[in-house]
C-alpha atoms as a PDB file:
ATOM      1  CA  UNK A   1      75.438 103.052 110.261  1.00  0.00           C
ATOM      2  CA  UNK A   2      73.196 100.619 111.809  1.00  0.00           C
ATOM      3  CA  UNK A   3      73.114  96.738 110.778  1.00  0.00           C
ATOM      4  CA  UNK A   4      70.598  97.180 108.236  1.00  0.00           C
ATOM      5  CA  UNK A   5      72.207 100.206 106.654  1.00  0.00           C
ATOM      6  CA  UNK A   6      75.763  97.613 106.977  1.00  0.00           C
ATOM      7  CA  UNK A   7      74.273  94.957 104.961  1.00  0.00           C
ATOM      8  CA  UNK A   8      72.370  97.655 102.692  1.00  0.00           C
ATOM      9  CA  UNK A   9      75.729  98.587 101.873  1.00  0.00           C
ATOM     10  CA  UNK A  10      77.501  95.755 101.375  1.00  0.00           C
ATOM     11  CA  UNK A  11      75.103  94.118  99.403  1.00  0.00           C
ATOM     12  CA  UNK A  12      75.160  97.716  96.978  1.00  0.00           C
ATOM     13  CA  UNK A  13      79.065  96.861  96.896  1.00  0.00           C
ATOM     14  CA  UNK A  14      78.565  93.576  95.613  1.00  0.00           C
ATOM     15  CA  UNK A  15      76.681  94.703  92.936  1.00  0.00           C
ATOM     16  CA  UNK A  16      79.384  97.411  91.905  1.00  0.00           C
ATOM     17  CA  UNK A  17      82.375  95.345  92.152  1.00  0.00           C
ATOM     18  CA  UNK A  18      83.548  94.244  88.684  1.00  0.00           C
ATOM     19  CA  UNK A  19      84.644  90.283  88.633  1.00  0.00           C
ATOM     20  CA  UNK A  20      88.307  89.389  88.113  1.00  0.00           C
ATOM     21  CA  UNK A  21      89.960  86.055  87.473  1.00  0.00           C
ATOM     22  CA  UNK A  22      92.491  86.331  90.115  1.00  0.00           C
ATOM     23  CA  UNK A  23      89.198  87.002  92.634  1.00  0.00           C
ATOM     24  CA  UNK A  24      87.868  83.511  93.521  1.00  0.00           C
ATOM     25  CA  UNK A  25      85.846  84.783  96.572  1.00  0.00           C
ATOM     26  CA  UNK A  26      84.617  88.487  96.708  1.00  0.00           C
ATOM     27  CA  UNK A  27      83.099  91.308  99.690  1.00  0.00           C
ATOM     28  CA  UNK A  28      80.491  89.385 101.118  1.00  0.00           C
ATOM     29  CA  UNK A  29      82.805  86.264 102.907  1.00  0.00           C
ATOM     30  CA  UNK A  30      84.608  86.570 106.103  1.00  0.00           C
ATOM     31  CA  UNK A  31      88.164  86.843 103.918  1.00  0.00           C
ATOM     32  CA  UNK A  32      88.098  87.109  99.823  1.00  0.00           C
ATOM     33  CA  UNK A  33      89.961  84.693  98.622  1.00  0.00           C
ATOM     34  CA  UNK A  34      92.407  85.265  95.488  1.00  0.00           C
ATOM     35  CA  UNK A  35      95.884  84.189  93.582  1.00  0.00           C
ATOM     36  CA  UNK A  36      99.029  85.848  93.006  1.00  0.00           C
ATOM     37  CA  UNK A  37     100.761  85.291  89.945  1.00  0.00           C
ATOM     38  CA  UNK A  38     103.220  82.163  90.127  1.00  0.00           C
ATOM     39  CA  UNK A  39     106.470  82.673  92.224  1.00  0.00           C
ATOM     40  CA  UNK A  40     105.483  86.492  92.394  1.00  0.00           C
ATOM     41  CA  UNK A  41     106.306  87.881  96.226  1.00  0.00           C
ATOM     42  CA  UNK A  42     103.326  90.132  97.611  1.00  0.00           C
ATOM     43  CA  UNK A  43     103.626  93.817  97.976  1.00  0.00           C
ATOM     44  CA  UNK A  44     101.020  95.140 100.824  1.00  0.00           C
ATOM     45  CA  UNK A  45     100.559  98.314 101.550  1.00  0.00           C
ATOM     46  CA  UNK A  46      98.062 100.120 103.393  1.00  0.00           C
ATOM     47  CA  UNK A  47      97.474 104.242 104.681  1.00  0.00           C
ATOM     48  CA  UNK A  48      94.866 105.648 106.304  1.00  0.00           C
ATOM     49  CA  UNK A  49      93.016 108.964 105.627  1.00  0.00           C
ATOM     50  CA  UNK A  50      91.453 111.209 108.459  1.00  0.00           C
ATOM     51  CA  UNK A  51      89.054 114.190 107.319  1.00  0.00           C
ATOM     52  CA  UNK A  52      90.695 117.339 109.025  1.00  0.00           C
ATOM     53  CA  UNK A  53      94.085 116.251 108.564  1.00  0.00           C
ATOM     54  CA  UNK A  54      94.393 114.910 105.165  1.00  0.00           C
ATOM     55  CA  UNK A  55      91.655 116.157 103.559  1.00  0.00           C
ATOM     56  CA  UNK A  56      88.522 118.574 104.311  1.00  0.00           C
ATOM     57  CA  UNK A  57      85.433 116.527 103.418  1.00  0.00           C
ATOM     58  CA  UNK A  58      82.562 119.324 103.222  1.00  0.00           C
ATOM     59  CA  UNK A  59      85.267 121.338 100.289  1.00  0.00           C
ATOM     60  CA  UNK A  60      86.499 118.277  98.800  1.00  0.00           C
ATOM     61  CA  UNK A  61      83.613 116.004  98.301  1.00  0.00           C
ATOM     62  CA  UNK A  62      83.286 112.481  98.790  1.00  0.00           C
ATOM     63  CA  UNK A  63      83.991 110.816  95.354  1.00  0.00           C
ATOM     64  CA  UNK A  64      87.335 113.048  95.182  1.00  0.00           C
ATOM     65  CA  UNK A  65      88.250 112.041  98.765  1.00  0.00           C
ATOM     66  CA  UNK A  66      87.787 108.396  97.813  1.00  0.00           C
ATOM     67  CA  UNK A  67      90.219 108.346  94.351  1.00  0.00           C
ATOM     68  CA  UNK A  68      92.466 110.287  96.782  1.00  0.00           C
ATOM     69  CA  UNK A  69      92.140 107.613  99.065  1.00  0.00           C
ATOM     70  CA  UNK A  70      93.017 104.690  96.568  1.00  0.00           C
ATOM     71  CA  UNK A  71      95.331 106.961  94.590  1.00  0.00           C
ATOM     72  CA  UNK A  72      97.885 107.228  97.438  1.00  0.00           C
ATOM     73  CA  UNK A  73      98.204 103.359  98.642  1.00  0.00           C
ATOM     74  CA  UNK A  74      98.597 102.811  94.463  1.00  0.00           C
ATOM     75  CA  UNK A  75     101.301 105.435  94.818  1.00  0.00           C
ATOM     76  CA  UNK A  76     102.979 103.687  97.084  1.00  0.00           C
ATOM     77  CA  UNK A  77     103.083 100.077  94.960  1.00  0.00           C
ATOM     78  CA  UNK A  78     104.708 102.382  92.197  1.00  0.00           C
ATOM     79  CA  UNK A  79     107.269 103.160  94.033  1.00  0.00           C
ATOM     80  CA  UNK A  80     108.254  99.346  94.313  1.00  0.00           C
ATOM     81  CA  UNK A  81     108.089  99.196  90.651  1.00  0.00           C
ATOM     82  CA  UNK A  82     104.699  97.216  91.020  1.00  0.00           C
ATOM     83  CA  UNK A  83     101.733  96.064  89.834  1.00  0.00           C
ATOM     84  CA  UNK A  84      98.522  96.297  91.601  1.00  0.00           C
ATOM     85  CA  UNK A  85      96.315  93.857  92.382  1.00  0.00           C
ATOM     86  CA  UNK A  86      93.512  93.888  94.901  1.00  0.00           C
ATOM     87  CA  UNK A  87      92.399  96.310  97.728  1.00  0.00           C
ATOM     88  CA  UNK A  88      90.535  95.930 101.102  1.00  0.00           C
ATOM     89  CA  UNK A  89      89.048  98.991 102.323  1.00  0.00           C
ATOM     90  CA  UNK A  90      87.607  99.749 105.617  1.00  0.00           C
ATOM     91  CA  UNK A  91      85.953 103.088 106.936  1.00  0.00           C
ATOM     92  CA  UNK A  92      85.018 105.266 109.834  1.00  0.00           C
ATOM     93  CA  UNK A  93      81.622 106.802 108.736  1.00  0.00           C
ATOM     94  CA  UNK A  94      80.180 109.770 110.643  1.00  0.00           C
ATOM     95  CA  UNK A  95      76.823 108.331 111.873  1.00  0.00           C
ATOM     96  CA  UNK A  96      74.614 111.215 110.185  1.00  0.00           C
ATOM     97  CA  UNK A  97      74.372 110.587 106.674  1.00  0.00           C
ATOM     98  CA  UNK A  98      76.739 108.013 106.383  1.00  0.00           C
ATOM     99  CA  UNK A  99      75.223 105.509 103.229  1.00  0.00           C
ATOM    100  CA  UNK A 100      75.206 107.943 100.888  1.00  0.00           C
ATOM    101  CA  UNK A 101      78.941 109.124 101.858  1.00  0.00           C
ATOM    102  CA  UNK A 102      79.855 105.436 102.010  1.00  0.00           C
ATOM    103  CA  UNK A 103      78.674 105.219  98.080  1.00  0.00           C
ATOM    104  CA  UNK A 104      80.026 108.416  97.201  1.00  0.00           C
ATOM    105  CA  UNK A 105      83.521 107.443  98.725  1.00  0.00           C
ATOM    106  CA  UNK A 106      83.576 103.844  97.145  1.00  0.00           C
ATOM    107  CA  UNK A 107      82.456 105.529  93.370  1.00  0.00           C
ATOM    108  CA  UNK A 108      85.824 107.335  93.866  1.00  0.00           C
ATOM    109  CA  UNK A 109      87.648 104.929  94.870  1.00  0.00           C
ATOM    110  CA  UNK A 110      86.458 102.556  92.346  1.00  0.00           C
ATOM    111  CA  UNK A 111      86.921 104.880  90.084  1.00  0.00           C
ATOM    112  CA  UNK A 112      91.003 105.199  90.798  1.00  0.00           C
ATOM    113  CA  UNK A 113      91.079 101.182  91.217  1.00  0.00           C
ATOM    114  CA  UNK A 114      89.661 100.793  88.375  1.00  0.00           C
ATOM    115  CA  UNK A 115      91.989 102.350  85.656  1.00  0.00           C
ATOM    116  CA  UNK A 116      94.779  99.710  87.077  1.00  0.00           C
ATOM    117  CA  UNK A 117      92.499  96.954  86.900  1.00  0.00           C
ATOM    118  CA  UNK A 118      92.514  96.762  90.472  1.00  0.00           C
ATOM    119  CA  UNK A 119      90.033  94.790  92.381  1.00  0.00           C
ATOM    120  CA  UNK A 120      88.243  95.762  95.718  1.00  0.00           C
ATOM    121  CA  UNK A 121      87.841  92.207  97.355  1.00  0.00           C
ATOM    122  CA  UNK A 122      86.373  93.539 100.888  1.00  0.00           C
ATOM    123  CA  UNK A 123      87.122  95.426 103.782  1.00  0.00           C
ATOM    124  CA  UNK A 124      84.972  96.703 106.858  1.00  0.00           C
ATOM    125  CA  UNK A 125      82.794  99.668 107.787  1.00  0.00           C
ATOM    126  CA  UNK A 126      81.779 100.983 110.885  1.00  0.00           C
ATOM    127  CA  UNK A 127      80.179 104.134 112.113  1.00  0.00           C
ATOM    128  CA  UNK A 128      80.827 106.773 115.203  1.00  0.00           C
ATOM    129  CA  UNK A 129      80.217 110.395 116.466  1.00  0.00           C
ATOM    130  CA  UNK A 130      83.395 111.348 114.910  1.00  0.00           C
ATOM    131  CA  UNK A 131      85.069 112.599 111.413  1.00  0.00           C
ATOM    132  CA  UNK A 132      85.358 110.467 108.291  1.00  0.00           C
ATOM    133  CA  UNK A 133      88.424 108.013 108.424  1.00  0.00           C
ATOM    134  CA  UNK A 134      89.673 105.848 105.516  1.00  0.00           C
ATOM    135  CA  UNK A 135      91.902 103.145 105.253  1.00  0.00           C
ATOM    136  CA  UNK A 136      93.165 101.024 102.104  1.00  0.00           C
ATOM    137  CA  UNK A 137      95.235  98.240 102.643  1.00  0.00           C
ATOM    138  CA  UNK A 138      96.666  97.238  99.204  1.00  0.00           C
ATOM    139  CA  UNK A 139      98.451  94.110  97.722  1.00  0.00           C
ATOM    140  CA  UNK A 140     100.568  93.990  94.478  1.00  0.00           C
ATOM    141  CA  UNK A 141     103.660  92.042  92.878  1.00  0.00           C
ATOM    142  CA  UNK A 142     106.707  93.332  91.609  1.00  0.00           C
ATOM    143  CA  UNK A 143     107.497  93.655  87.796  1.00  0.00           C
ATOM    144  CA  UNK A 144     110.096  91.552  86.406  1.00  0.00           C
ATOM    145  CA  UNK A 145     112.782  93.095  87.719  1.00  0.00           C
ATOM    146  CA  UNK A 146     111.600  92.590  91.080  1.00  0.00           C
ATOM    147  CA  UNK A 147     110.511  95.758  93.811  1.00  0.00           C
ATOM    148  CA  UNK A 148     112.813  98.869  93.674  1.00  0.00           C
ATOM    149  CA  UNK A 149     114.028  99.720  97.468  1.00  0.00           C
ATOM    150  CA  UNK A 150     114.565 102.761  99.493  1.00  0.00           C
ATOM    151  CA  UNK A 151     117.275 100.283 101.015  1.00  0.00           C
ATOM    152  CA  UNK A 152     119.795 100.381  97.688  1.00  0.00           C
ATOM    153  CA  UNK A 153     120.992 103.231  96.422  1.00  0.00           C
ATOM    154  CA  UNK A 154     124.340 103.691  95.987  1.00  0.00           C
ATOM    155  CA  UNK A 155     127.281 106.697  96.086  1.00  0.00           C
ATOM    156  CA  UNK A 156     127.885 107.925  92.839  1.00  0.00           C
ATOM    157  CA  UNK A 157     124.304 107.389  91.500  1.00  0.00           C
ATOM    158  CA  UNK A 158     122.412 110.486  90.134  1.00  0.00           C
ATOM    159  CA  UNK A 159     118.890 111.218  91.606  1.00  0.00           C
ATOM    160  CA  UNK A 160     115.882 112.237  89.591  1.00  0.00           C
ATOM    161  CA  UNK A 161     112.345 112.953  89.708  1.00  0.00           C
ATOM    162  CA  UNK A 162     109.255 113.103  87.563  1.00  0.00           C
ATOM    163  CA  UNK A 163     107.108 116.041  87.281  1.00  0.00           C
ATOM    164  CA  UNK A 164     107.121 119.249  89.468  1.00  0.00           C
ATOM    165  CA  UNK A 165     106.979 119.616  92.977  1.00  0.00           C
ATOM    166  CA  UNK A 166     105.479 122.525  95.403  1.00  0.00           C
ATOM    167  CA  UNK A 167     101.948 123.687  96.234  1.00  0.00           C
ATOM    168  CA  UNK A 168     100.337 120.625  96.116  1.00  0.00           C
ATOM    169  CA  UNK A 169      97.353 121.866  99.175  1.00  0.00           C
ATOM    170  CA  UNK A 170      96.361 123.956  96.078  1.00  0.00           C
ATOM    171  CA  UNK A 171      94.970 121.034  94.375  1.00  0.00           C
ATOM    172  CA  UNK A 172      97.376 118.382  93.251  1.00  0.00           C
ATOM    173  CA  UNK A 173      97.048 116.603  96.652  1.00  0.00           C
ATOM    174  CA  UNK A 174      93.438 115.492  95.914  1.00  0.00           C
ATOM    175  CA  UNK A 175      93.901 115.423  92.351  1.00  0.00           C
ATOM    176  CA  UNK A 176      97.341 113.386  91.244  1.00  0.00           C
ATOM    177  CA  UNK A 177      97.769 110.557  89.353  1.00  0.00           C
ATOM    178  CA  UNK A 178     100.151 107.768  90.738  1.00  0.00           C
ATOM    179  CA  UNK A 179     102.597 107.181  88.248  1.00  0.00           C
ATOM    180  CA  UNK A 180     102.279 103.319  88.441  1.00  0.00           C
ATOM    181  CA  UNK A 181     102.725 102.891  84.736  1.00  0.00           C
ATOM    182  CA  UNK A 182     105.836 105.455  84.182  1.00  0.00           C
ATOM    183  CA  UNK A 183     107.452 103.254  87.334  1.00  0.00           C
ATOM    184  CA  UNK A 184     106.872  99.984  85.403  1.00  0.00           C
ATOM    185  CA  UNK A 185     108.791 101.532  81.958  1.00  0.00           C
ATOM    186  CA  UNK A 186     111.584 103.327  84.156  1.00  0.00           C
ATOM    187  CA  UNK A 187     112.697  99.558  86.046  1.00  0.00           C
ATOM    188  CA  UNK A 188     112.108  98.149  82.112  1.00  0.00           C
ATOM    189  CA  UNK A 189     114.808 101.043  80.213  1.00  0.00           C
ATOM    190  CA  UNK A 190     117.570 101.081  83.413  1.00  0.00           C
ATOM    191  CA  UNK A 191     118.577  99.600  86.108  1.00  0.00           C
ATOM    192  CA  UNK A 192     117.400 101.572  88.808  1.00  0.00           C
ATOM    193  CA  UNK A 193     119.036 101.408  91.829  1.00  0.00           C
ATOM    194  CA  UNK A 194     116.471 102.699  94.680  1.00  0.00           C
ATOM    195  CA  UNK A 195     112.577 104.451  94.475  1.00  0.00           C
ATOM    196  CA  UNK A 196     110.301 106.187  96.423  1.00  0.00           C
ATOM    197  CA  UNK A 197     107.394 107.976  96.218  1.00  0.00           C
ATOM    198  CA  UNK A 198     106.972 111.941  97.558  1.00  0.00           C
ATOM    199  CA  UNK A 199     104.273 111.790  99.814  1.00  0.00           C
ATOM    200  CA  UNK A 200     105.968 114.058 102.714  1.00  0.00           C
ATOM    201  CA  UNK A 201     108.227 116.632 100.926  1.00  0.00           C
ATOM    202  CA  UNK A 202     110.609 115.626  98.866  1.00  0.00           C
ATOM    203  CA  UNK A 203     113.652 116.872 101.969  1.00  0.00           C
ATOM    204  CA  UNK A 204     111.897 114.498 104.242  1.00  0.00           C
ATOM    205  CA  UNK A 205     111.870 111.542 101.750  1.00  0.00           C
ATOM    206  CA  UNK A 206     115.229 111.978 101.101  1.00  0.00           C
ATOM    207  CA  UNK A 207     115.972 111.619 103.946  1.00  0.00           C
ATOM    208  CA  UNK A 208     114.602 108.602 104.405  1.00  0.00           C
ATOM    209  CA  UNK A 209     115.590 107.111 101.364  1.00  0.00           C
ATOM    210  CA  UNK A 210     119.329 107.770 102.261  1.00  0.00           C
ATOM    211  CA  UNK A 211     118.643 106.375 105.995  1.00  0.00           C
ATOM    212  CA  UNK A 212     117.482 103.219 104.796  1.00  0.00           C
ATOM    213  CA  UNK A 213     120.490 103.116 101.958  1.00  0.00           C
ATOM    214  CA  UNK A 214     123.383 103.887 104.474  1.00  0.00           C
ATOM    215  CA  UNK A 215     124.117 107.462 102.447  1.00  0.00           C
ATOM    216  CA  UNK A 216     124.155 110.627 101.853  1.00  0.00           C
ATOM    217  CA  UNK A 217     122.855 113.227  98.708  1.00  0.00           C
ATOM    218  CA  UNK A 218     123.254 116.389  97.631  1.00  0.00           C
ATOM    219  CA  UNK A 219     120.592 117.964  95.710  1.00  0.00           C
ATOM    220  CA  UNK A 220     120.622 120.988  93.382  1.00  0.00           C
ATOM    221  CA  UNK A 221     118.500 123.846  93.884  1.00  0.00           C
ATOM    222  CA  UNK A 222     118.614 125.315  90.456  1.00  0.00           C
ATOM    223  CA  UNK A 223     117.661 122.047  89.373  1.00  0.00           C
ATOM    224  CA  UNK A 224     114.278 121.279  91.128  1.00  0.00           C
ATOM    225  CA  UNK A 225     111.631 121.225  89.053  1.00  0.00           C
ATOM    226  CA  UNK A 226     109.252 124.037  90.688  1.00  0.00           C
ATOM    227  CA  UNK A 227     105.227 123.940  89.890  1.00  0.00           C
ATOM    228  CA  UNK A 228     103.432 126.721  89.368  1.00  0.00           C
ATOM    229  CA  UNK A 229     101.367 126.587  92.551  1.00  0.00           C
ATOM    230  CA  UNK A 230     104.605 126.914  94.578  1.00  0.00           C
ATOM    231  CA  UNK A 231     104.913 130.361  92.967  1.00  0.00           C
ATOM    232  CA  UNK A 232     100.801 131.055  94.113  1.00  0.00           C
ATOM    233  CA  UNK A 233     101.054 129.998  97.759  1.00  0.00           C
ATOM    234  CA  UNK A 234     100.435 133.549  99.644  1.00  0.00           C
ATOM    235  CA  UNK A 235     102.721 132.436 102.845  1.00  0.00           C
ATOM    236  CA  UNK A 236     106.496 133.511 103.810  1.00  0.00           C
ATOM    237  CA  UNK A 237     107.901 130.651 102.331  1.00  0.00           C
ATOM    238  CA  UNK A 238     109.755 130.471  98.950  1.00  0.00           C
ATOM    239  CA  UNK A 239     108.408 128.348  96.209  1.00  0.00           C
ATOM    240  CA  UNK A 240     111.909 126.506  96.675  1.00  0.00           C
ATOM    241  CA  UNK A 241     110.939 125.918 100.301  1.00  0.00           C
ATOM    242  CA  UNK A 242     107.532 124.303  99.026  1.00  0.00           C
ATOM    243  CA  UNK A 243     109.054 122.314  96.521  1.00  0.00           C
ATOM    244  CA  UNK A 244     111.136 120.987  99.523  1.00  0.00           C
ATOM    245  CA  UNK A 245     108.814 120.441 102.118  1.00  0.00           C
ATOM    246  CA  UNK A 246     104.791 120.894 100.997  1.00  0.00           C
ATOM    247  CA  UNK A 247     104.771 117.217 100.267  1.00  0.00           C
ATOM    248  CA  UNK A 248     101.947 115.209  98.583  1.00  0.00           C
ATOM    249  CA  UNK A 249     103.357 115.792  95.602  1.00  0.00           C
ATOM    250  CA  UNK A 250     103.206 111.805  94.915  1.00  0.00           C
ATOM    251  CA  UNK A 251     106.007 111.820  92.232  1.00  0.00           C
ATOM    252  CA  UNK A 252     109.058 109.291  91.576  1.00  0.00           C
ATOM    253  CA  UNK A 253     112.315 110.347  93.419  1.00  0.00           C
ATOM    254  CA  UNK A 254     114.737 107.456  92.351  1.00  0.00           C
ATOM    255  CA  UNK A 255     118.369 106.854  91.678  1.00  0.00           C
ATOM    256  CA  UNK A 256     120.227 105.098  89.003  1.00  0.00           C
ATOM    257  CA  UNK A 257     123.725 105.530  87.869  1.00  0.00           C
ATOM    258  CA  UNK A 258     125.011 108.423  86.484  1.00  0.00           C
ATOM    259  CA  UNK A 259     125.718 107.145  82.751  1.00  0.00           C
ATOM    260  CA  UNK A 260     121.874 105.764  82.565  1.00  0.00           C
ATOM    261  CA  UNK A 261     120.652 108.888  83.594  1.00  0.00           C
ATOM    262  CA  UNK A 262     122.558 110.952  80.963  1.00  0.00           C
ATOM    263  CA  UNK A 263     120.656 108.764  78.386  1.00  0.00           C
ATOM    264  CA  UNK A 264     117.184 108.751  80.219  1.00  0.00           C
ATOM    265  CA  UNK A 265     117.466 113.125  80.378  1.00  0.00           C
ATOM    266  CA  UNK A 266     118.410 112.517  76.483  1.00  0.00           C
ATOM    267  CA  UNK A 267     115.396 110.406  75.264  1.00  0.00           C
ATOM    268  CA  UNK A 268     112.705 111.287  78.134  1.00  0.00           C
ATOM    269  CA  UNK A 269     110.529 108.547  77.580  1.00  0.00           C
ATOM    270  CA  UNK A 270     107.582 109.418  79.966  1.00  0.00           C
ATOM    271  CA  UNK A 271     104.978 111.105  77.556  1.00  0.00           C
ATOM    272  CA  UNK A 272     103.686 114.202  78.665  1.00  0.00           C
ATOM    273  CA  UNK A 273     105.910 113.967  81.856  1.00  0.00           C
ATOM    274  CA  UNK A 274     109.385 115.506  82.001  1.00  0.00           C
ATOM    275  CA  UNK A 275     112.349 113.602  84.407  1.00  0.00           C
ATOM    276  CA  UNK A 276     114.638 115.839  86.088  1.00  0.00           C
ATOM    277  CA  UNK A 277     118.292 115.216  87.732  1.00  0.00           C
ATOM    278  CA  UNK A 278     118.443 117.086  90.741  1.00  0.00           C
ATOM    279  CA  UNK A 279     120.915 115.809  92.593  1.00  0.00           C
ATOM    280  CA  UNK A 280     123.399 112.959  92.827  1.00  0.00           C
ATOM    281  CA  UNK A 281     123.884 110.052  95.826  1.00  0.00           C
ATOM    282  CA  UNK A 282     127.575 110.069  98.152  1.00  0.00           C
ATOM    283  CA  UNK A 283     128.844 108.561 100.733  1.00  0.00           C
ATOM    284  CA  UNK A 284     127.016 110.765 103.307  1.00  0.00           C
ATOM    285  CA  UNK A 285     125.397 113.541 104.618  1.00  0.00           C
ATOM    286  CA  UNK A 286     122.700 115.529 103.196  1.00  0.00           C
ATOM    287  CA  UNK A 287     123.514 118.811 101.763  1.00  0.00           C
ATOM    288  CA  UNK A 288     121.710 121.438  99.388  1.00  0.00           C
ATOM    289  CA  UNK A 289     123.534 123.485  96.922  1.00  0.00           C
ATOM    290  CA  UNK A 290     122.437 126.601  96.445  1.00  0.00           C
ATOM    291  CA  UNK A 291     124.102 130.115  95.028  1.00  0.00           C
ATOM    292  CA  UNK A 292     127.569 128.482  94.967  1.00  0.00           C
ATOM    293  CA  UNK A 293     127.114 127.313  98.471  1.00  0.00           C
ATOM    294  CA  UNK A 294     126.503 123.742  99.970  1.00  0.00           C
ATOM    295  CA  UNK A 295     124.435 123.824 103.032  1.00  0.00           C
ATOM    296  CA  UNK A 296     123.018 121.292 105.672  1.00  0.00           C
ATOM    297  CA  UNK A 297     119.951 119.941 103.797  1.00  0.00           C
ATOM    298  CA  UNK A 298     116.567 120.146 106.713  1.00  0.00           C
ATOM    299  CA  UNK A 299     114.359 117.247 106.443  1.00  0.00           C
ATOM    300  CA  UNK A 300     111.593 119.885 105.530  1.00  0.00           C
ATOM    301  CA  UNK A 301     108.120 117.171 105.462  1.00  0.00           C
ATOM    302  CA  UNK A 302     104.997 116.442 106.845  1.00  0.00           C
ATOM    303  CA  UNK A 303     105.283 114.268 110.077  1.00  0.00           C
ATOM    304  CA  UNK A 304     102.160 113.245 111.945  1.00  0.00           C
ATOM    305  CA  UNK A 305     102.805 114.820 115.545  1.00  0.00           C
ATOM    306  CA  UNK A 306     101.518 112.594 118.589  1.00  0.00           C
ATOM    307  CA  UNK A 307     102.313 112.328 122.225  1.00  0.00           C
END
């Protein structure tokens, strides 16, 4: 993209960005400038996006590649419990062709920011003889219970999920919704006691989750909430193993303790979206169990390989 094209594009942006009251100073400066609600700590967040690994741009399309794009950095603010608030986004374009990509990606993008009255205050572009690359950084504040943590968990807890899990490169990964507003109404009903999002397999993310809470889990293999599309995958692994391990499934794995989540399985409270227990927090280790017997649990996941 050459300068011309740059401030072509910019100057479209500013034209498609929709005012907000919190937004004193837009794209267009050399920072925007905006306000936090009072004595509210910042969440910031930010992932990048690579055509070829994360998506495939020519069977995808542009627009759905950009709501993918602002959909998972939104993801990640729900699983703080949060609220979002204002996004910078910066891209890699492919020299050939690269306004009309540019547009198509931000119309997605808007579009996704848009439904959490989330404003796009700036970011950067530039241009190469390489693949598409996208990168949101995101800022948010907690709700008034303040962020839920990976870091907090604690034995005894049970562990739950929303939604279905498996199968996800089938369509779900491009086309999810972040469940920002069923995060908001779980922290509001019970007093949950760690969150995180499934963005690498839901094996992986336990793991994590239990790494940064000093503990262990066992989850419940009858009990996993299994999508369809981990039943259509034509591969050699079970739709159990997808469930496990696809990843991008981008629901809520969280904990809370065991009496709350008798009474959250009872009412269900997310419309249209069912909450699961499958599996409860200990001490430590990480076991499945499965057919009467409890095994090792494999952090089964998506991890970006590099040398």
């Amino acid at each position: 993209m050459g300068n011309k094209a740059e401030l072509d594009f910019v100057s479209w942006l500013r034209n498609q960005t929709t005012p907000k009251p919190w937004v004193t100073v837009g794209p267009g400066d050399d920072t925007a400038v905006l306000s936090l609600p009072t004595n509210k700590p910042c969440l910031v967040t930010s992932d990048m996006l690579l055509d070829g690994s994360c998506f495939i741009l020519a069977e995808a399309g542009a627009q759905r590649v950009g709501r993918k794009a602002m959909n998972v950095n939104l993801s990640d603010i729900a699983a703080m419990a949060g609220i979002p608030h204002a996004a910078l986004v910066s891209l890699a374009l492919p020299r050939n062709g690269g306004k009309n990509l540019a547009q198509q990606l931000f119309n997605g993008i808007k579009q996704a920011a848009d439904l959490f009255d989330t404003a796009i205050v700036g970011g950067d572009t530039n241009s190469w003889n390489g693949p598409l690359a996208i990168s949101i950084t995101l800022l948010g504040y907690p709700g008034p219970k303040g962020p839920i943590l990976r870091s907090t968990a604690k034995p005894g807890d049970a562990l739950l999920i929303t939604g279905q899990l498996g199968g996800s490169i089938l369509g779900k990964h491009l086309d999810f919704n972040p469940r920002i507003a069923e995060a908001q109404l779980l922290s509001q009903l019970t007093n949950l006691s760690s969150m995180i999002d499934l963005s690498d397999g839901l094996a992986l993310d336990l793991h994590r989750l239990c790494a940064e809470s000093k503990c262990g889990a066992t989850l419940f293999a009858d009990q996993i909430p299994i999508a369809e599309a981990a039943f259509q995958m034509n591969d050699d692994k079970t739709p159990l193993e997808h469930a496990l391990g696809d990843g991008e499934d981008f629901e809520l794995l969280f904990s809370l303790p065991a009496i709350e989540a008798q009474q959250l399985l009872k009412d269900q409270p997310l419309q249209g979206l069912r909450i699961t227990q499958i599996g409860e927090i200990s001490k430590d280790g990480l076991f499945i169990q499965e057919k009467g017997r409890k095994l090792p649990l494999e952090a089964l996941g998506y991890i970006h390989q590099f040398d």
